[in-house]
C-alpha atoms as a PDB file:
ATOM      1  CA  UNK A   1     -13.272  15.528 -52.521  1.00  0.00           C
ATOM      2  CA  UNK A   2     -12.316  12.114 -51.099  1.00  0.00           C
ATOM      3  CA  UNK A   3     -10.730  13.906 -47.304  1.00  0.00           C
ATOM      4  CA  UNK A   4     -14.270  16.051 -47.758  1.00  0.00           C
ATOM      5  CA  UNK A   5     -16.895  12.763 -47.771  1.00  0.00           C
ATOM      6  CA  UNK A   6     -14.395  11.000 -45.603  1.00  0.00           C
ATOM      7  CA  UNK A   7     -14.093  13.659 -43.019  1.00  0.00           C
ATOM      8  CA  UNK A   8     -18.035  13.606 -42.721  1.00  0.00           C
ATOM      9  CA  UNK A   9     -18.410   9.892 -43.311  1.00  0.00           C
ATOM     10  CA  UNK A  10     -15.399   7.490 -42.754  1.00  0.00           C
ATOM     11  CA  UNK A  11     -17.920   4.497 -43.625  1.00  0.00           C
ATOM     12  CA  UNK A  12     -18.671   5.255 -46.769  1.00  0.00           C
ATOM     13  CA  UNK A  13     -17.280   3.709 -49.392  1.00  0.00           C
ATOM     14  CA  UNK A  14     -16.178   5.739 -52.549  1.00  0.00           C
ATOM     15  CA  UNK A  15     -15.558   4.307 -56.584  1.00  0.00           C
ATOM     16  CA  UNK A  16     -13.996   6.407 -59.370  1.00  0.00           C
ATOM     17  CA  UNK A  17     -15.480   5.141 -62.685  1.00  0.00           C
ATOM     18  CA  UNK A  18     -14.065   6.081 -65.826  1.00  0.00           C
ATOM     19  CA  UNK A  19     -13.821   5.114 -69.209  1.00  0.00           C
ATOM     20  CA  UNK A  20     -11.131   6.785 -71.754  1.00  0.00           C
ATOM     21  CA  UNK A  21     -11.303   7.882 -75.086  1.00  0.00           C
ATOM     22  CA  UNK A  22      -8.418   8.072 -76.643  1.00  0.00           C
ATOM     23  CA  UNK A  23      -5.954   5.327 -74.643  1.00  0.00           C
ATOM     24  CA  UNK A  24      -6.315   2.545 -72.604  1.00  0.00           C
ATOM     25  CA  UNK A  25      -8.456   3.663 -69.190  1.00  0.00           C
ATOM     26  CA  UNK A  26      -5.860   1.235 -66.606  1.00  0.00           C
ATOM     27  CA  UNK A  27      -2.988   2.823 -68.240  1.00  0.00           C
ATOM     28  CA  UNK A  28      -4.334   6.348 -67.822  1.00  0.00           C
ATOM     29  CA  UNK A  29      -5.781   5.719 -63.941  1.00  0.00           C
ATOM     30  CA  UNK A  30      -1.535   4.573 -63.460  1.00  0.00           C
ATOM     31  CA  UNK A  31       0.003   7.662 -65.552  1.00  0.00           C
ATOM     32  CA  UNK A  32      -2.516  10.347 -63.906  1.00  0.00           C
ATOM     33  CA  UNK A  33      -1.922   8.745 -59.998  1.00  0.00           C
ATOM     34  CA  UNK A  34      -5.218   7.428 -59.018  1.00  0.00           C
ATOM     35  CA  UNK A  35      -3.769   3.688 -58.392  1.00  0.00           C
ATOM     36  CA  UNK A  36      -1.655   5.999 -55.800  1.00  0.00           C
ATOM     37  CA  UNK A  37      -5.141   7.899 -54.912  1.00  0.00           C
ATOM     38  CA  UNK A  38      -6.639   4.350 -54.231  1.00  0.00           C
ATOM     39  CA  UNK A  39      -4.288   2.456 -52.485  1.00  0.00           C
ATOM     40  CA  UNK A  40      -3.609   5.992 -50.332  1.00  0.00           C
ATOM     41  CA  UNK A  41      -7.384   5.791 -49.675  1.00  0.00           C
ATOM     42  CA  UNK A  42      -8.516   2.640 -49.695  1.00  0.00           C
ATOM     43  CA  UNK A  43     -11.249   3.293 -52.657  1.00  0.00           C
ATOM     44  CA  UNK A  44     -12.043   1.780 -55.639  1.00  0.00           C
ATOM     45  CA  UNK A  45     -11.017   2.308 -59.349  1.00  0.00           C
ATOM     46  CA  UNK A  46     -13.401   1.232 -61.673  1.00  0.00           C
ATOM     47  CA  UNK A  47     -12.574   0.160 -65.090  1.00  0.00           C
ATOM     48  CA  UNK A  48     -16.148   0.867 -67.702  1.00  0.00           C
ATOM     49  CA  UNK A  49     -14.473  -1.559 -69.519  1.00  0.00           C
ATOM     50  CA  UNK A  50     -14.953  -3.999 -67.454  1.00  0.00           C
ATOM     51  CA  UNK A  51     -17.634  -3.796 -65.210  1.00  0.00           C
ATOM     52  CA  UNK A  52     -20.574  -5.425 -65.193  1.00  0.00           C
ATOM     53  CA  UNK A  53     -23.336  -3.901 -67.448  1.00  0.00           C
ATOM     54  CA  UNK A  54     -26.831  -3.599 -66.798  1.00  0.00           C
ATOM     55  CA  UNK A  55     -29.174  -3.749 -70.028  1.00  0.00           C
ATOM     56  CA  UNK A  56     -31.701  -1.037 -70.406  1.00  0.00           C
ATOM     57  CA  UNK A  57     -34.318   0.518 -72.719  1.00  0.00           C
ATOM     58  CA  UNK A  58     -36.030   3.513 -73.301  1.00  0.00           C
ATOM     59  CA  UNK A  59     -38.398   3.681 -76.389  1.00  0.00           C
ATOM     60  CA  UNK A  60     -38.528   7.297 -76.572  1.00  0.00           C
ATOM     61  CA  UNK A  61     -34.849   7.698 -76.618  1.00  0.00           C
ATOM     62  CA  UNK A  62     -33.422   9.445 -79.351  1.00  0.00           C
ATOM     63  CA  UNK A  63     -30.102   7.076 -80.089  1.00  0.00           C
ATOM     64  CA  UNK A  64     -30.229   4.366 -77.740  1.00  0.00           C
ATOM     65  CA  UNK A  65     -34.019   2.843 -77.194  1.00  0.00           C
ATOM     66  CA  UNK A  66     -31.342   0.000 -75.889  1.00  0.00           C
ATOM     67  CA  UNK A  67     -28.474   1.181 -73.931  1.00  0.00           C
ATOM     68  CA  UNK A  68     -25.886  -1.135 -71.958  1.00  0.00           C
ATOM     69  CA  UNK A  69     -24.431   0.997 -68.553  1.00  0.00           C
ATOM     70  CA  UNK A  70     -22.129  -0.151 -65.501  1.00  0.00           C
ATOM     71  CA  UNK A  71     -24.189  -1.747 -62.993  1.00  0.00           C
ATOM     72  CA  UNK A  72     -22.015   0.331 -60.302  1.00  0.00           C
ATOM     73  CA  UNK A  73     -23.973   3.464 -61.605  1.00  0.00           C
ATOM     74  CA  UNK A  74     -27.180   2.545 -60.521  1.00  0.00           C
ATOM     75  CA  UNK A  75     -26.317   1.339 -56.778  1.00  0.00           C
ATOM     76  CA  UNK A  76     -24.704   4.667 -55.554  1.00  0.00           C
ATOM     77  CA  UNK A  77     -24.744   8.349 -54.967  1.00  0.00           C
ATOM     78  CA  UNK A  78     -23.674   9.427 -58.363  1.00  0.00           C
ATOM     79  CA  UNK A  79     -21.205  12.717 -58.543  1.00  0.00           C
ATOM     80  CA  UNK A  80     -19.806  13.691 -62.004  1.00  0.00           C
ATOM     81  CA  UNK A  81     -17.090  15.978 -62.209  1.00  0.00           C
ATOM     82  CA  UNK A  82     -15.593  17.582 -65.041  1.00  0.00           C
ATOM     83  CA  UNK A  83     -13.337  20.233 -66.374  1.00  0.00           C
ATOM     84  CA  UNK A  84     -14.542  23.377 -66.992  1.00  0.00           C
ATOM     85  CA  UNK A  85     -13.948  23.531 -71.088  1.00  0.00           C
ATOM     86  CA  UNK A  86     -14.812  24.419 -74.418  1.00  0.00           C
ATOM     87  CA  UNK A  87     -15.563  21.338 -76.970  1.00  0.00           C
ATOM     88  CA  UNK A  88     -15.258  21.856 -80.756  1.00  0.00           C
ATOM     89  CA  UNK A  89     -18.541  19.723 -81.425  1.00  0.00           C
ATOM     90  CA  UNK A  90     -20.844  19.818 -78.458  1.00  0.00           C
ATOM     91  CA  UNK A  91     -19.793  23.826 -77.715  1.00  0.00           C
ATOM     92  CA  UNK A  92     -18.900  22.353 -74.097  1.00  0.00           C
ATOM     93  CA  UNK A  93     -17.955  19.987 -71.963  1.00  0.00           C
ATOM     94  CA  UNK A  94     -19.353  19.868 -68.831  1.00  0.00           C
ATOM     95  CA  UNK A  95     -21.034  17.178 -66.214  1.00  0.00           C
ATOM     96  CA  UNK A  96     -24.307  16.011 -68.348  1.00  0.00           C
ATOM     97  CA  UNK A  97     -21.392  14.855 -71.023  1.00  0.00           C
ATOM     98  CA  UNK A  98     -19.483  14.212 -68.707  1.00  0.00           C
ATOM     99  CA  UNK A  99     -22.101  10.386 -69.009  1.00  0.00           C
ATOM    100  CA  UNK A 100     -20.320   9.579 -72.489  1.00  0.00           C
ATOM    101  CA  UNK A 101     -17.547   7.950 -70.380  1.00  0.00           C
ATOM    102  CA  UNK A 102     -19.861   5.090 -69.087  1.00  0.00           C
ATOM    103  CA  UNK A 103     -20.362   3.863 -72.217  1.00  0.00           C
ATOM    104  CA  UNK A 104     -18.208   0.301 -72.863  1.00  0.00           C
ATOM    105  CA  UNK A 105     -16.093   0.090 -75.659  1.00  0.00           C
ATOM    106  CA  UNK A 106     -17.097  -3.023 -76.809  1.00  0.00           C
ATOM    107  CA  UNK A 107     -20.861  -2.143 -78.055  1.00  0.00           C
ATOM    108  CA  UNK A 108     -20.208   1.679 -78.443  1.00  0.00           C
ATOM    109  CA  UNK A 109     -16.400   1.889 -80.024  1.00  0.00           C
ATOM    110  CA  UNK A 110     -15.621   0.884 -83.598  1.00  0.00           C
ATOM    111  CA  UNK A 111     -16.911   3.275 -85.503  1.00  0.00           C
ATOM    112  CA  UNK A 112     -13.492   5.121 -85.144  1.00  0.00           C
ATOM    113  CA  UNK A 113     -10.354   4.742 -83.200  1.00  0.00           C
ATOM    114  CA  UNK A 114     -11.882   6.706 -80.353  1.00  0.00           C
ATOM    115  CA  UNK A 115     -13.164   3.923 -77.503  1.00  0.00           C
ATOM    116  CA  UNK A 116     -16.870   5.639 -77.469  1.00  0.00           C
ATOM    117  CA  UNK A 117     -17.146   6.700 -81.261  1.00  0.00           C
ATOM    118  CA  UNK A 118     -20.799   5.294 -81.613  1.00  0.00           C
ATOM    119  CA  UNK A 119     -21.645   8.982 -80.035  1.00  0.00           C
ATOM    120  CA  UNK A 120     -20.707  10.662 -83.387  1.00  0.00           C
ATOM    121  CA  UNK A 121     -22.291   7.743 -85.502  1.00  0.00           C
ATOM    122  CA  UNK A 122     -25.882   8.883 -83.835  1.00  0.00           C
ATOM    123  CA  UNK A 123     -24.921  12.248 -83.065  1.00  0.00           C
ATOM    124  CA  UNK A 124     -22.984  13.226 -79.945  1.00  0.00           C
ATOM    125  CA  UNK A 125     -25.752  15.146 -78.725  1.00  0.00           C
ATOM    126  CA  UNK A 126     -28.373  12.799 -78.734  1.00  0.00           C
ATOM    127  CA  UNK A 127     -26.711  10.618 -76.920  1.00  0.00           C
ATOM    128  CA  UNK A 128     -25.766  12.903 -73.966  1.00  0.00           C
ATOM    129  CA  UNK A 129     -29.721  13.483 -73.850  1.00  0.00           C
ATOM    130  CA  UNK A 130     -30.446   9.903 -74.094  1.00  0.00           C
ATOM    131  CA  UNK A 131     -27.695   9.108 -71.500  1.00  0.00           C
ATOM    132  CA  UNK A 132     -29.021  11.850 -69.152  1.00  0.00           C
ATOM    133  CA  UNK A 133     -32.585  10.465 -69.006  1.00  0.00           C
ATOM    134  CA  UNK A 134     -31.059   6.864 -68.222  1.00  0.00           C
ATOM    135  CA  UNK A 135     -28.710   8.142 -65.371  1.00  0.00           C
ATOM    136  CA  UNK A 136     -29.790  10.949 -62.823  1.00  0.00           C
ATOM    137  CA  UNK A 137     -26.489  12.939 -61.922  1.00  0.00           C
ATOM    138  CA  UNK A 138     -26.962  13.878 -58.183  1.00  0.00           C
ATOM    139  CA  UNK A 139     -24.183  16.049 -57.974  1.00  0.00           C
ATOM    140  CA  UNK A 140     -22.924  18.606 -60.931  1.00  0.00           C
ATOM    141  CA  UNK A 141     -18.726  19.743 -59.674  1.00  0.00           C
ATOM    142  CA  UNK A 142     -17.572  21.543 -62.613  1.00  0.00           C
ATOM    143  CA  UNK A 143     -13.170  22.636 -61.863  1.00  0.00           C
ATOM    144  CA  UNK A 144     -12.748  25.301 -63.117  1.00  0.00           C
ATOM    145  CA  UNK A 145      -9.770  25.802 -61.269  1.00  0.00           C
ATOM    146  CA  UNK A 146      -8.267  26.915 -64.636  1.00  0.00           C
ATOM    147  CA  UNK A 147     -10.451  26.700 -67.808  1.00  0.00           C
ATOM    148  CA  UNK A 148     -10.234  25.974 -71.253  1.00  0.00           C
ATOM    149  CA  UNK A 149     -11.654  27.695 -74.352  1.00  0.00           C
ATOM    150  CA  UNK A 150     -11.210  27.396 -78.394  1.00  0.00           C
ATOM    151  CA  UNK A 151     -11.009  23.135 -78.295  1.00  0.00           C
ATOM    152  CA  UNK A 152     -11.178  20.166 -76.373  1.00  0.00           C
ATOM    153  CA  UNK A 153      -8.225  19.320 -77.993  1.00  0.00           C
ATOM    154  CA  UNK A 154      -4.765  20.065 -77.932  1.00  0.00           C
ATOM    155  CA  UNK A 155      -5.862  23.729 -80.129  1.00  0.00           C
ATOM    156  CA  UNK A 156      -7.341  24.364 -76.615  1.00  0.00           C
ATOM    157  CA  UNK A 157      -6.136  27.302 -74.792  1.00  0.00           C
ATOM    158  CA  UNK A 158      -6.254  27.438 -70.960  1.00  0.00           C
ATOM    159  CA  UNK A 159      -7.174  30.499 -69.546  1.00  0.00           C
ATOM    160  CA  UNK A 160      -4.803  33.203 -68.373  1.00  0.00           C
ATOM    161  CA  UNK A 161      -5.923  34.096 -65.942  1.00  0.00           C
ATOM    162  CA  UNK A 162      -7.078  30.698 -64.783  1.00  0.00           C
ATOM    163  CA  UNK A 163     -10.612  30.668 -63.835  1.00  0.00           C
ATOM    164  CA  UNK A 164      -9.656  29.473 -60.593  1.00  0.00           C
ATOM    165  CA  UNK A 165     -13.203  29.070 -59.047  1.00  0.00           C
ATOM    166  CA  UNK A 166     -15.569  25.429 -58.917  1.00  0.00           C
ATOM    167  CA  UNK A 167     -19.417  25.445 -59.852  1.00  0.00           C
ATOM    168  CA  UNK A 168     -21.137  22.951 -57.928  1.00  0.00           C
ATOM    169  CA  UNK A 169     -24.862  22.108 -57.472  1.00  0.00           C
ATOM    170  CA  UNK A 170     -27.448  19.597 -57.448  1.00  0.00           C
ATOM    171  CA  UNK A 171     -29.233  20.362 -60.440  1.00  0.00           C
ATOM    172  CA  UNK A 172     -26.599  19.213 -62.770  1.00  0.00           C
ATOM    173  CA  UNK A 173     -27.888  21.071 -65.742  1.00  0.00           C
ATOM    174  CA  UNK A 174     -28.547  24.636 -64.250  1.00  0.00           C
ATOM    175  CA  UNK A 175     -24.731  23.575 -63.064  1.00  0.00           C
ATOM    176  CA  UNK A 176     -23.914  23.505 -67.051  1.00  0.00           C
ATOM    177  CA  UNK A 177     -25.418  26.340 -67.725  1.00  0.00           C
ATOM    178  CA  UNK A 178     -23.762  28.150 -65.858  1.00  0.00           C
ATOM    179  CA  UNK A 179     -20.537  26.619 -66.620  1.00  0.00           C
ATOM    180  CA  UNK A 180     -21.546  27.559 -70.538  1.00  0.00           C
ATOM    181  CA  UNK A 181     -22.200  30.823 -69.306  1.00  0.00           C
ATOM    182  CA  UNK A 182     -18.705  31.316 -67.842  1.00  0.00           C
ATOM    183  CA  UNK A 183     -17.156  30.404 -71.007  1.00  0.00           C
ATOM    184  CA  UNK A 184     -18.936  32.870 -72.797  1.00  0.00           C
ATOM    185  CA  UNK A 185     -21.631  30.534 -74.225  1.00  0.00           C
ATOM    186  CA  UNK A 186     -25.374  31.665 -74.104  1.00  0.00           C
ATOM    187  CA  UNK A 187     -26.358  28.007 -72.890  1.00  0.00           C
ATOM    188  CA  UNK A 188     -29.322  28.301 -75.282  1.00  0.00           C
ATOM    189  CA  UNK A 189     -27.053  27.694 -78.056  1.00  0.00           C
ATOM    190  CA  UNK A 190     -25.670  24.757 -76.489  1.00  0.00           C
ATOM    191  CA  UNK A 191     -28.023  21.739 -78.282  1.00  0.00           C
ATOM    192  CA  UNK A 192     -27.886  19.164 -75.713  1.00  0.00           C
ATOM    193  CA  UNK A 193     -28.540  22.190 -72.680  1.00  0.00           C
ATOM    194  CA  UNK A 194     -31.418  23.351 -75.067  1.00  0.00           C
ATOM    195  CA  UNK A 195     -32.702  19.531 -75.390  1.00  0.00           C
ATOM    196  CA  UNK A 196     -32.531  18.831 -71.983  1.00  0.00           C
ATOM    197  CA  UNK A 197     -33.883  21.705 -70.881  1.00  0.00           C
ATOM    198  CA  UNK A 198     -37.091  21.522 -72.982  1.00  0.00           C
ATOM    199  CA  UNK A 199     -37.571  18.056 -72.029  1.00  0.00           C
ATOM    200  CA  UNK A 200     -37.884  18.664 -68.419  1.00  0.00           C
ATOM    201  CA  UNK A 201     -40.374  21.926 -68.709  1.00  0.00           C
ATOM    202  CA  UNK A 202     -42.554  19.342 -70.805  1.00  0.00           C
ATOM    203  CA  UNK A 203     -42.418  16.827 -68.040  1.00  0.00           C
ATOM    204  CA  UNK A 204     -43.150  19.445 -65.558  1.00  0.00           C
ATOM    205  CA  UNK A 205     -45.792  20.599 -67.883  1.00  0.00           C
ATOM    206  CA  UNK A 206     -47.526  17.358 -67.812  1.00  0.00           C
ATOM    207  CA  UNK A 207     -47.198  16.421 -64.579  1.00  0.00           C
ATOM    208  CA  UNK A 208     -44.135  14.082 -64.515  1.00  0.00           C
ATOM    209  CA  UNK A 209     -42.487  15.771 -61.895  1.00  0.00           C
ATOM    210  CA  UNK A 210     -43.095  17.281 -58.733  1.00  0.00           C
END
């Protein structure tokens, strides 16, 4: 992706921004190569952790009426990209949870060992609806290069035959649906595709967008 926008723009400049659940998000950036990636590059490897957060509020959100995001977010042309794979809560886990990962540690860890916990204090899919309506995703790239079904976790199976194909678009959730659809979800049963999904159609019902 980085020799794609670079080969059509050699000007712009390009961030990764992650944070980690499990482990420390520096350690994992040096273990998984993207120090290498970013000094090969000449990019930038941001930390959630710490950035620089921007305060904001929604009062119809459904978790987070106040919500605290990486400034870095909001100034850019914002691709997520995940793996294509199943997830034992949420059903899957594609680009519009991809979001969960912005959230720092410090106000939304704590209620378990896991760095963004809060989610599952409010209800993990509530806040991928909440954090969807605070950050617009302009670019869904789902690898599916190989696929994963049954967990998230290490119960996870890849797939054999890998999957070996990438769903891209820039309507991040018809992107998700179909990336639910290639796991052998009906994305209708996926609550936070079903939530989002209603919540536009009433938007575009009432006028609030063109």
């Amino acid at each position: 992706m980085i020799k794609y926008i670079f080969k059509n723009n050699s000007n712009i400049k390009i961030s990764i921004i992650e944070g980690s659940g499990g482990c420390d998000t520096q350690e994992s950036y040096e273990f998984l190569g993207y120090n290498k990636l970013a000094r090969k590059y000449g990019i930038k490897i941001l930390d959630v952790d710490s950035c620089r957060l921007l305060r904001l509020t929604n009062e119809n959100a459904l978790a987070y009426r106040e919500i605290y995001l990486p400034e870095d977010v909001f100034d850019s042309y914002f691709i997520s990209v995940p793996s294509l794979k199943d997830h034992t809560i949420t059903t899957v886990t594609l680009g519009l949870k991809n979001l969960i990962g912005l959230l720092p540690k410090k106000h939304y860890g704590g209620y378990w060992s896991y760095n963004r916990s809060d989610v599952h204090r409010v209800g993990v899919d509530k806040a991928i609806f909440d954090l969807n309506n605070y950050i617009k995703i302009d670019l869904n790239i789902i690898d599916g290069r190989i696929g994963q079904y049954g967990s998230h976790l290490r119960g996870g199976r890849k797939f054999s035959p890998a999957k070996n194909l990438i769903i891209a678009g820039y309507d991040a959730l018809e992107v998700d649906k179909k990336g639910a659809e290639i796991l052998g979800h009906r994305w209708q049963d996926v609550e936070h595709l079903k939530m989002i999904d209603a919540s536009l159609k009433c938007e575009l019902k009432n006028g609030k967008i063109k």
